[in-house]
PDB file of N, CA and C in Angstrom:
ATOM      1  N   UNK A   1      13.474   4.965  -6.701  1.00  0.00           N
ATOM      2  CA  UNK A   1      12.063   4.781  -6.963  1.00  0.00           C
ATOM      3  C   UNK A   1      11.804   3.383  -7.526  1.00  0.00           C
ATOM      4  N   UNK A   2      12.391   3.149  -8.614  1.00  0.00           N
ATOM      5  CA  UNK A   2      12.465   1.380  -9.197  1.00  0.00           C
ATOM      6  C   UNK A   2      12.593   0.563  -8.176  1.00  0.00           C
ATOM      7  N   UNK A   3      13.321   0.529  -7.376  1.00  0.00           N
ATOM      8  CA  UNK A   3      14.042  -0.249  -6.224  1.00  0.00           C
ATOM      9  C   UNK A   3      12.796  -0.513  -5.193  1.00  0.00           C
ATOM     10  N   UNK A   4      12.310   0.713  -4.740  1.00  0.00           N
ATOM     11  CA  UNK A   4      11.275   0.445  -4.010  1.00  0.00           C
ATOM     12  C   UNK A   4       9.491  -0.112  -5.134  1.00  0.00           C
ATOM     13  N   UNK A   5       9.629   0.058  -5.942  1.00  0.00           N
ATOM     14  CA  UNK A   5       8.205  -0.162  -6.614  1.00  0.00           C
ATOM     15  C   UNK A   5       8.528  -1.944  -6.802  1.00  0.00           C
ATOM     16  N   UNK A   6      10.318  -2.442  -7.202  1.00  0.00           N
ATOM     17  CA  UNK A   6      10.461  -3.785  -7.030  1.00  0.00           C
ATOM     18  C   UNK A   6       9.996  -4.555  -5.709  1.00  0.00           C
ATOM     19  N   UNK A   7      10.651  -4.162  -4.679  1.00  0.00           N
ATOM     20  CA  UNK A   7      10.503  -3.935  -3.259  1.00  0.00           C
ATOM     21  C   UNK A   7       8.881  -4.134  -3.029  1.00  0.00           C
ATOM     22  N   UNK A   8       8.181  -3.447  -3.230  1.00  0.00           N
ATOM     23  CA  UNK A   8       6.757  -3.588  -3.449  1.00  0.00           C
ATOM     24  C   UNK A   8       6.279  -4.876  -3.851  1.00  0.00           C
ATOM     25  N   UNK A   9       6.737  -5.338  -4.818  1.00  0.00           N
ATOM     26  CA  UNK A   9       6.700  -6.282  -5.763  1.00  0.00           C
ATOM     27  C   UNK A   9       6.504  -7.919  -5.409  1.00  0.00           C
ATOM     28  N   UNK A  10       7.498  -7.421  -4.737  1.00  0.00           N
ATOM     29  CA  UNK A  10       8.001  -9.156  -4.271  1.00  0.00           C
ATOM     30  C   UNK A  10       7.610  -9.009  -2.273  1.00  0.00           C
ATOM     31  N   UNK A  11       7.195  -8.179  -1.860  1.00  0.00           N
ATOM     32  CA  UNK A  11       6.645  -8.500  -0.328  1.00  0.00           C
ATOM     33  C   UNK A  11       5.170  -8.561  -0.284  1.00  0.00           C
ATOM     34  N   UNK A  12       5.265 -10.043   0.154  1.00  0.00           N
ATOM     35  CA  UNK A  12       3.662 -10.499  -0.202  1.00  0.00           C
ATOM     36  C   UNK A  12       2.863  -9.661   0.952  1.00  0.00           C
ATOM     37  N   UNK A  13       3.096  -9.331   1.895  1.00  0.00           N
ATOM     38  CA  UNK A  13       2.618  -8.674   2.712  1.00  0.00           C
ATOM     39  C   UNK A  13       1.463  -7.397   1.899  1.00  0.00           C
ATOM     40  N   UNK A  14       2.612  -7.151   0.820  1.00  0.00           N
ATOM     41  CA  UNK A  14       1.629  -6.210   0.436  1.00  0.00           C
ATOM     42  C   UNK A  14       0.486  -6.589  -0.423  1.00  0.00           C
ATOM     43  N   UNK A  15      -0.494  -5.827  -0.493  1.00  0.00           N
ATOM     44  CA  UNK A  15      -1.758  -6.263  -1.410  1.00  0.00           C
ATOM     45  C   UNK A  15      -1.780  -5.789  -2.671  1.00  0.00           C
ATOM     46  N   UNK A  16      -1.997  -4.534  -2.180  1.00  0.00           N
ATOM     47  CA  UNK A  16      -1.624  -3.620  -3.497  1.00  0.00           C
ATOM     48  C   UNK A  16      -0.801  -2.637  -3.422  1.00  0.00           C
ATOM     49  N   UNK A  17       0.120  -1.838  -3.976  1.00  0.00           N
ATOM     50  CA  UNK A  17       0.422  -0.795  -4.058  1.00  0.00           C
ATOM     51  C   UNK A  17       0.284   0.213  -4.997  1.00  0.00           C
ATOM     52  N   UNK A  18       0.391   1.794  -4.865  1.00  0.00           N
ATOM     53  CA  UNK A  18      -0.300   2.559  -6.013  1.00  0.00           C
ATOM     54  C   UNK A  18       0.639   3.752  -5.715  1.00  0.00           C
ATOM     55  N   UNK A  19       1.256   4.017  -6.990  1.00  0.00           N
ATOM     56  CA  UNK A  19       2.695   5.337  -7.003  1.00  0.00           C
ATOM     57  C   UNK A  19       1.822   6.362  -7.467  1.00  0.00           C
ATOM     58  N   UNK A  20       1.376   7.774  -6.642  1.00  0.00           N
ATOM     59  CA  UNK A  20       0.728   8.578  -6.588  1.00  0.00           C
ATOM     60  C   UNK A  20       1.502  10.046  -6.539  1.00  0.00           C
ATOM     61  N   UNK A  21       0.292  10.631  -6.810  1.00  0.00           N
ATOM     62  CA  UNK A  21       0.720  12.281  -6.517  1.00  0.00           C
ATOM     63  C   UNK A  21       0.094  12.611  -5.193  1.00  0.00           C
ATOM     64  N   UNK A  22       1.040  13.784  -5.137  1.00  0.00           N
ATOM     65  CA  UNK A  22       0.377  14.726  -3.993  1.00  0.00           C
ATOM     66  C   UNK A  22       1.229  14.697  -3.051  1.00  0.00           C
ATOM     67  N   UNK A  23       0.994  14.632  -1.552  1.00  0.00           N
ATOM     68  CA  UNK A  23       1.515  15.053  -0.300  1.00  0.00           C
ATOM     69  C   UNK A  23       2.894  13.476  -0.281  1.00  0.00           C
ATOM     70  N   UNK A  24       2.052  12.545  -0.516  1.00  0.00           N
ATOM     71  CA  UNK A  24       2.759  11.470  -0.652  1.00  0.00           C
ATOM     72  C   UNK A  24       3.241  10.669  -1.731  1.00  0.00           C
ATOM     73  N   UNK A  25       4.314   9.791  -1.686  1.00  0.00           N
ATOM     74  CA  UNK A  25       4.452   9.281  -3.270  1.00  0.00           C
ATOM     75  C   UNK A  25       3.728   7.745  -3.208  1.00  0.00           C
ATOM     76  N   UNK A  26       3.586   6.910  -2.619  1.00  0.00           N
ATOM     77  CA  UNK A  26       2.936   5.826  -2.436  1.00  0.00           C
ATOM     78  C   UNK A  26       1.634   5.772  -1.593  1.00  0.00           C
ATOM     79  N   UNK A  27       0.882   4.920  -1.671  1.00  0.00           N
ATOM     80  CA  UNK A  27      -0.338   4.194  -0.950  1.00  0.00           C
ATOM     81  C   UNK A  27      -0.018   2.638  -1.091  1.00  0.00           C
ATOM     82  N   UNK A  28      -0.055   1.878   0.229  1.00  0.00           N
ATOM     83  CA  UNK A  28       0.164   0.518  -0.279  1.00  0.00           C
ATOM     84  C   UNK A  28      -0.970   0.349   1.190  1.00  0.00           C
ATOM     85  N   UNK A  29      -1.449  -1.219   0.988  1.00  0.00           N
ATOM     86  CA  UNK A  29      -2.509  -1.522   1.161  1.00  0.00           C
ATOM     87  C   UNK A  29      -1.933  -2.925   1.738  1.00  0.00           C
ATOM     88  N   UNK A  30      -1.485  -3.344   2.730  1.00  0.00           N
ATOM     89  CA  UNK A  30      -0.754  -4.691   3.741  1.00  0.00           C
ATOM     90  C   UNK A  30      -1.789  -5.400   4.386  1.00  0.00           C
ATOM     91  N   UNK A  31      -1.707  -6.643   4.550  1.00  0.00           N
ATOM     92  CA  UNK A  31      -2.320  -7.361   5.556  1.00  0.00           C
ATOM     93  C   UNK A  31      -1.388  -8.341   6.749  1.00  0.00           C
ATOM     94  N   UNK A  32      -1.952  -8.717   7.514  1.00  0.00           N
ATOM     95  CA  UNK A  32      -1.039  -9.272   9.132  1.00  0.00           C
ATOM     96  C   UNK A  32      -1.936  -9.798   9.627  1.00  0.00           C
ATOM     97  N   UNK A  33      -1.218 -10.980  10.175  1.00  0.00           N
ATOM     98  CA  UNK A  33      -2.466 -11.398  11.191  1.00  0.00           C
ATOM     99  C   UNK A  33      -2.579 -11.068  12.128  1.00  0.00           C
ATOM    100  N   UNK A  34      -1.796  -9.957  12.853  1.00  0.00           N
ATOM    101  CA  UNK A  34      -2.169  -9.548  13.957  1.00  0.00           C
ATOM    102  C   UNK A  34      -1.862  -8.129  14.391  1.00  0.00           C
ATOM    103  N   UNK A  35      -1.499  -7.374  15.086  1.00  0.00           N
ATOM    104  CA  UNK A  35      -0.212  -6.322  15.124  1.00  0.00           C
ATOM    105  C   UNK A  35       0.970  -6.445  15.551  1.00  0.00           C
ATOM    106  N   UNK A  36       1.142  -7.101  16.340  1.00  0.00           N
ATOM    107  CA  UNK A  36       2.349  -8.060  16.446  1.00  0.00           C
ATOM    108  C   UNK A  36       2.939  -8.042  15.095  1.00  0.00           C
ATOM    109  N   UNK A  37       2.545  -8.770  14.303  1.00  0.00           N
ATOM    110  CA  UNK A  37       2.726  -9.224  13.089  1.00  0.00           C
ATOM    111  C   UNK A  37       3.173  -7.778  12.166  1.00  0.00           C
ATOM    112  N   UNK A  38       2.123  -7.097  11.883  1.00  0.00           N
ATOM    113  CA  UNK A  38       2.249  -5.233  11.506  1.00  0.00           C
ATOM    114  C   UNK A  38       3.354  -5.041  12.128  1.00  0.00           C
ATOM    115  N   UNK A  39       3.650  -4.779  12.892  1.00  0.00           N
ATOM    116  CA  UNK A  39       4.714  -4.145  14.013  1.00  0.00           C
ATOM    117  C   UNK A  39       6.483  -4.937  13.081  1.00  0.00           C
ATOM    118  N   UNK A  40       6.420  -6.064  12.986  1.00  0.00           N
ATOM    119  CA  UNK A  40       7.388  -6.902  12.413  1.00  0.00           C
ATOM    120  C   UNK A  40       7.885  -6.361  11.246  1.00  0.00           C
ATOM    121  N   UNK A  41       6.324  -6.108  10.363  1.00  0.00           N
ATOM    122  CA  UNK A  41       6.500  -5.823   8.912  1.00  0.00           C
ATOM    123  C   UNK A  41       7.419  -4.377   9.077  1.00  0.00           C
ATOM    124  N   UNK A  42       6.310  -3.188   9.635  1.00  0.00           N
ATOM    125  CA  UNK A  42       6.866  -1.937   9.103  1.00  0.00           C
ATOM    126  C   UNK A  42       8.304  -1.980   9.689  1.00  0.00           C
ATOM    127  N   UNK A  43       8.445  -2.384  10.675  1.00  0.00           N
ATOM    128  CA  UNK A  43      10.063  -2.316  11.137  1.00  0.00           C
ATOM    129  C   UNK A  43      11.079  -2.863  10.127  1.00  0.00           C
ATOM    130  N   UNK A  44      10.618  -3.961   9.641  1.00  0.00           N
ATOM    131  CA  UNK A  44      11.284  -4.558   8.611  1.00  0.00           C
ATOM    132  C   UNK A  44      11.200  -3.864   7.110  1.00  0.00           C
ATOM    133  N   UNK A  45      10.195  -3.401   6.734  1.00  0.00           N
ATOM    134  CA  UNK A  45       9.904  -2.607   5.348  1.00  0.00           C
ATOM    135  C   UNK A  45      10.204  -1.430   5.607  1.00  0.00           C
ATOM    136  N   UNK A  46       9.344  -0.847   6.767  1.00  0.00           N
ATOM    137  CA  UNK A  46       9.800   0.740   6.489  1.00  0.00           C
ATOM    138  C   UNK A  46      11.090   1.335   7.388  1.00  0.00           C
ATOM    139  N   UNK A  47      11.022   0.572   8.358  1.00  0.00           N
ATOM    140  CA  UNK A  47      12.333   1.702   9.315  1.00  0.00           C
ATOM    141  C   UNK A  47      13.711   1.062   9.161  1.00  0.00           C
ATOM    142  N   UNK A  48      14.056  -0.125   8.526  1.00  0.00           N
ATOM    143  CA  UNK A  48      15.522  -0.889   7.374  1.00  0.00           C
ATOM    144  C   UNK A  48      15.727  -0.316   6.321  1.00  0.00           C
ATOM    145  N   UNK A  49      14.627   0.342   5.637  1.00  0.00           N
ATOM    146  CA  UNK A  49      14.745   0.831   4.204  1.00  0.00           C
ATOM    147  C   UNK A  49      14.950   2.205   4.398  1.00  0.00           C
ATOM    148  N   UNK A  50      16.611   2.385   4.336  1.00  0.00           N
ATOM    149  CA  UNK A  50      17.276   3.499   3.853  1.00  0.00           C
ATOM    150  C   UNK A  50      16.690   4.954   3.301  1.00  0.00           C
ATOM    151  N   UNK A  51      16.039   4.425   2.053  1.00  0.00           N
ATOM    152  CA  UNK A  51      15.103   4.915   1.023  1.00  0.00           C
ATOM    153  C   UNK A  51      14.094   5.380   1.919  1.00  0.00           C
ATOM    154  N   UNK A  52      13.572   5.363   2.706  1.00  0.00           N
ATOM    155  CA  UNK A  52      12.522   5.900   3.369  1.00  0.00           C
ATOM    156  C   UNK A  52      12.550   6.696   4.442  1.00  0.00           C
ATOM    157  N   UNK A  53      11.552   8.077   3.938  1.00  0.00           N
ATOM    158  CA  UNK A  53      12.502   9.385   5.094  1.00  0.00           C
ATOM    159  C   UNK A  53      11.498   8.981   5.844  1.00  0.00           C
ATOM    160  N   UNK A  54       9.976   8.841   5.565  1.00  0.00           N
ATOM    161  CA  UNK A  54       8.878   8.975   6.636  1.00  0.00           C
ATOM    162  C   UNK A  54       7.832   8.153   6.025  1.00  0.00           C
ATOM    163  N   UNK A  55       6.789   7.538   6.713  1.00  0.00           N
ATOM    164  CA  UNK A  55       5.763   7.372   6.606  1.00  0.00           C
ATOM    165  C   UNK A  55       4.330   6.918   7.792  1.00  0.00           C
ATOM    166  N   UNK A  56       3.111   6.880   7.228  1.00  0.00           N
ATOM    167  CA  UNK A  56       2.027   7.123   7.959  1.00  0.00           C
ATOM    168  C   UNK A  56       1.320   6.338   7.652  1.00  0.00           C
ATOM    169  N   UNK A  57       0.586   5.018   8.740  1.00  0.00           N
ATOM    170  CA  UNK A  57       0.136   4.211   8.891  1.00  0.00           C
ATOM    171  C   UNK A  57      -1.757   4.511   9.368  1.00  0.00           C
ATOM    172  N   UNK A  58      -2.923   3.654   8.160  1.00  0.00           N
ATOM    173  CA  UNK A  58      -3.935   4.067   9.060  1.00  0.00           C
ATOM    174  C   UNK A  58      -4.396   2.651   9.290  1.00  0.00           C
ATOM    175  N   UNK A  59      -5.408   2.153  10.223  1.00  0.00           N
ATOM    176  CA  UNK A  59      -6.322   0.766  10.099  1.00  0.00           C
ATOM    177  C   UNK A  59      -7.504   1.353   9.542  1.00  0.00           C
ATOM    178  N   UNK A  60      -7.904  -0.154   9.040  1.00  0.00           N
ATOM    179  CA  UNK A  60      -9.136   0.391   8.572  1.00  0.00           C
ATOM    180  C   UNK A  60      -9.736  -0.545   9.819  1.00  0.00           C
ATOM    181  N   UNK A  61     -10.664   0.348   9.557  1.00  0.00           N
ATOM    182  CA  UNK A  61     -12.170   0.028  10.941  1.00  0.00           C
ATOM    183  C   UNK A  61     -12.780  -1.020  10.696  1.00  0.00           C
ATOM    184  N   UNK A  62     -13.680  -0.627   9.310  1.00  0.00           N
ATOM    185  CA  UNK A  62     -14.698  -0.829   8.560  1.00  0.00           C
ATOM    186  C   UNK A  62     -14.659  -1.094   7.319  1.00  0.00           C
ATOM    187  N   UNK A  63     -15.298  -2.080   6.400  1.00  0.00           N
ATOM    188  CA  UNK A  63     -15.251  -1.857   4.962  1.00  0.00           C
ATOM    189  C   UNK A  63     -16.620  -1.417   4.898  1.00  0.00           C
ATOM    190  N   UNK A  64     -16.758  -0.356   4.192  1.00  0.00           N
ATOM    191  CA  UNK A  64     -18.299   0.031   3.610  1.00  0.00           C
ATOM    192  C   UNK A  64     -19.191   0.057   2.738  1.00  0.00           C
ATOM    193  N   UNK A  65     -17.683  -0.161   1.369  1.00  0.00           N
ATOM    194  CA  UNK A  65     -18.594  -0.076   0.261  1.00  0.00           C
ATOM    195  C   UNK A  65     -16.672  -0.920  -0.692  1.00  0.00           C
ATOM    196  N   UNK A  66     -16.743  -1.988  -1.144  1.00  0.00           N
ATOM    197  CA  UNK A  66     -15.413  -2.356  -2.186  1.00  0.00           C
ATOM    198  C   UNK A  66     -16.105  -2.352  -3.627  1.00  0.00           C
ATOM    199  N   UNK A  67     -15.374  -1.729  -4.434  1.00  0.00           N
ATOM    200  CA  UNK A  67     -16.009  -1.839  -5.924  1.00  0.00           C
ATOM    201  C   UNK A  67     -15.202  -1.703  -6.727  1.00  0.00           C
ATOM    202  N   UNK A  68     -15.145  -2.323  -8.057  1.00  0.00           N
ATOM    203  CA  UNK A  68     -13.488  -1.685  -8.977  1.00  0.00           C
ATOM    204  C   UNK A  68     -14.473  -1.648 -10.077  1.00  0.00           C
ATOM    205  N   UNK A  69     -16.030  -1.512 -10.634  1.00  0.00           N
ATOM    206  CA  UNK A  69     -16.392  -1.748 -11.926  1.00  0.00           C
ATOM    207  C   UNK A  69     -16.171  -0.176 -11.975  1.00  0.00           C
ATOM    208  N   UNK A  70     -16.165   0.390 -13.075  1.00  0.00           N
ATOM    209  CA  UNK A  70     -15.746   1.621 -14.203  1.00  0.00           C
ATOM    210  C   UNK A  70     -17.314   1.797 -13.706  1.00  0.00           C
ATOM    211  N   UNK A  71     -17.981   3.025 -13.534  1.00  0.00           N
ATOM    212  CA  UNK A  71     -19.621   3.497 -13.878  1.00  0.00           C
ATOM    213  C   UNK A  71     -19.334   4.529 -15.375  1.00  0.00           C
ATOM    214  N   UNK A  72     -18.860   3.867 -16.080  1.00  0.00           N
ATOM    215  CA  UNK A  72     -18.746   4.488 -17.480  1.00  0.00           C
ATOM    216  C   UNK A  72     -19.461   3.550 -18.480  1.00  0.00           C
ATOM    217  N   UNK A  73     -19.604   4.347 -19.773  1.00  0.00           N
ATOM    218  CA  UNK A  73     -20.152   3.401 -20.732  1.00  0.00           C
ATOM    219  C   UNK A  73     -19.579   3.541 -21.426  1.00  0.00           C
ATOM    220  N   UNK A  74     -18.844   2.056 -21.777  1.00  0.00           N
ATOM    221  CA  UNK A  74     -17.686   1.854 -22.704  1.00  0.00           C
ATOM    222  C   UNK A  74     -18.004   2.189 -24.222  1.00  0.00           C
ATOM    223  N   UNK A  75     -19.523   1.882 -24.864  1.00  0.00           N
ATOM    224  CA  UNK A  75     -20.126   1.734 -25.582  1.00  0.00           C
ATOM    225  C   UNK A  75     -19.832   3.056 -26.266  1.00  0.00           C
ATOM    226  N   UNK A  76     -19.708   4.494 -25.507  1.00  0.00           N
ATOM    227  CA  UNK A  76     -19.270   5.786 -25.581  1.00  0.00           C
ATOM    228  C   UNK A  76     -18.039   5.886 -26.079  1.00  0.00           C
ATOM    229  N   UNK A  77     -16.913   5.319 -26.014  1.00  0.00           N
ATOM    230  CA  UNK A  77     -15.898   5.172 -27.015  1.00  0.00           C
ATOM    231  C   UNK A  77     -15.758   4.526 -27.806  1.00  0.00           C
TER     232      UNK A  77
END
């Protein structure tokens, strides 16, 4: 798990990554300039890396809405 969250770390490819619950243990968030390019990466990140039994690739289409502010009021704690 360390190994890969380092791994994460240092491939600029990635944007962000986020160690989660549920069905899956990661979400990471890549950019490429092309698919060509995609195609290079996951072969190289995901189907070399030992550590990795499976994973599932989506594109995004569309951006619709990007936001990171809190809708909380801090003022409340």
């Amino acid at each position: 798990m360390d190994r890969f969250k380092q791994s994460i770390r240092q491939t600029p490819e990635v944007m962000n990554g986020y160690y989660i619950t549920g069905e899956s243990d990661f979400v990471l968030i890549v950019t490429a300039r092309s698919m060509e390019d995609y195609e290079i990466f996951t072969r190289k990140f995901f189907y070399e890396n030992p550590d990795i039994k499976g994973f599932k690739t989506m594109v995004i289409m569309d951006r619709v809405k990007v936001g990171f502010a809190l809708p909380i009021d801090l003022a409340a704690f």
